[in-house]
C-alpha atoms as a PDB file:
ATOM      1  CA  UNK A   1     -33.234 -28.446  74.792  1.00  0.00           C
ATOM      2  CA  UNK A   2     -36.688 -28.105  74.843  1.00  0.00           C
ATOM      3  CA  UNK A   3     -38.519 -24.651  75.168  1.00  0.00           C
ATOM      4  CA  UNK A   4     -40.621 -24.529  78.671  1.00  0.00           C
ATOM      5  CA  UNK A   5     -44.259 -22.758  78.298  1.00  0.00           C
ATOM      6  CA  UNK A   6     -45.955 -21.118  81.243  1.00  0.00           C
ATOM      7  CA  UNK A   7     -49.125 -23.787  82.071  1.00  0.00           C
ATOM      8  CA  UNK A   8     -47.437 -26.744  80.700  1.00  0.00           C
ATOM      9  CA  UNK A   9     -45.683 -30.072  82.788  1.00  0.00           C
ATOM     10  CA  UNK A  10     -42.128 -29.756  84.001  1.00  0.00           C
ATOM     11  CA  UNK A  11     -39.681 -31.702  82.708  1.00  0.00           C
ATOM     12  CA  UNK A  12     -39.057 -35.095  85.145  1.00  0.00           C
ATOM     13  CA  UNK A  13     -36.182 -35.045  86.777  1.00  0.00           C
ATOM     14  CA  UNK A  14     -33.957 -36.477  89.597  1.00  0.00           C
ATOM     15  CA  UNK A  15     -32.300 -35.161  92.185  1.00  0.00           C
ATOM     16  CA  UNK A  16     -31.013 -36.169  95.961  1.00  0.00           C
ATOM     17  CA  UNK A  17     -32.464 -35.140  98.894  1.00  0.00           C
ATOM     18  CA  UNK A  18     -31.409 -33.638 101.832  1.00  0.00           C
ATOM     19  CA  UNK A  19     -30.978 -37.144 103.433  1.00  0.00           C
ATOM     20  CA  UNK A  20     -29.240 -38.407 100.220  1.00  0.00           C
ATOM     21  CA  UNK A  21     -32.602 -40.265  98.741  1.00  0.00           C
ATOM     22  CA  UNK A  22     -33.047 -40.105  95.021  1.00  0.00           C
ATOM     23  CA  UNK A  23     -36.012 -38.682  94.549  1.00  0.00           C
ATOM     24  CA  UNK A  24     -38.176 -37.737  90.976  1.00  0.00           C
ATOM     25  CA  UNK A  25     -39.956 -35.191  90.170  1.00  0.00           C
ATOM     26  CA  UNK A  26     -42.276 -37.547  89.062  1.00  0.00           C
ATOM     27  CA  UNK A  27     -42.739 -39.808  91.389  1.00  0.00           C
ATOM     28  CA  UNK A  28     -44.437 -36.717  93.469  1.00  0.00           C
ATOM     29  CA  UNK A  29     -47.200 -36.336  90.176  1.00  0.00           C
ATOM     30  CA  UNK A  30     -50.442 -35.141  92.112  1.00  0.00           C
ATOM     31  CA  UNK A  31     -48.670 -33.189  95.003  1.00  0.00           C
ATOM     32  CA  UNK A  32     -47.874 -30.038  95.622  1.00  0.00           C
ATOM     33  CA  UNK A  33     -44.274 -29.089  95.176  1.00  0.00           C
ATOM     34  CA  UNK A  34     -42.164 -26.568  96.077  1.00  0.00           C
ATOM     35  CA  UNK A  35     -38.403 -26.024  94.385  1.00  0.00           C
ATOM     36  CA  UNK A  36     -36.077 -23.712  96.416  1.00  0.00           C
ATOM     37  CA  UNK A  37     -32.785 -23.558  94.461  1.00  0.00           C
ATOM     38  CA  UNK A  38     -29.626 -21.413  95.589  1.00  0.00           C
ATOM     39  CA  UNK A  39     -26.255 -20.863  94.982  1.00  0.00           C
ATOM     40  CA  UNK A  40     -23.679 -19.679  97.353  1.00  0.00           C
ATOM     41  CA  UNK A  41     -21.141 -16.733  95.572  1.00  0.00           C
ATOM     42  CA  UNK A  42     -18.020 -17.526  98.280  1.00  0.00           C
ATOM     43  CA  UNK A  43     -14.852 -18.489  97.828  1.00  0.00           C
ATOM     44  CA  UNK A  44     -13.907 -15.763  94.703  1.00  0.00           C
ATOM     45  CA  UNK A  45     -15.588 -17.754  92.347  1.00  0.00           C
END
């Protein structure tokens, strides 16, 4: 895997929405763009 530097473009990648799109990182090149991720620690896992 490649090392990520501070200043430097993400890596593309693609994920589904919320609405079950596929959607690209970069297919939003020249937006603004805010990642949220989570994890939930339920269930005794």
């Amino acid at each position: 895997m490649a090392q990520l530097v501070t200043g430097s473009p993400a890596p593309d990648f693609t994920l589904k929405d919320c609405y079950d799109n596929t959607v690209s990182l970069g297919d939003l090149r020249g937006k603004k763009v805010v990642l949220y991720f989570y994890t939930s620690s339920g269930g005794g896992n």
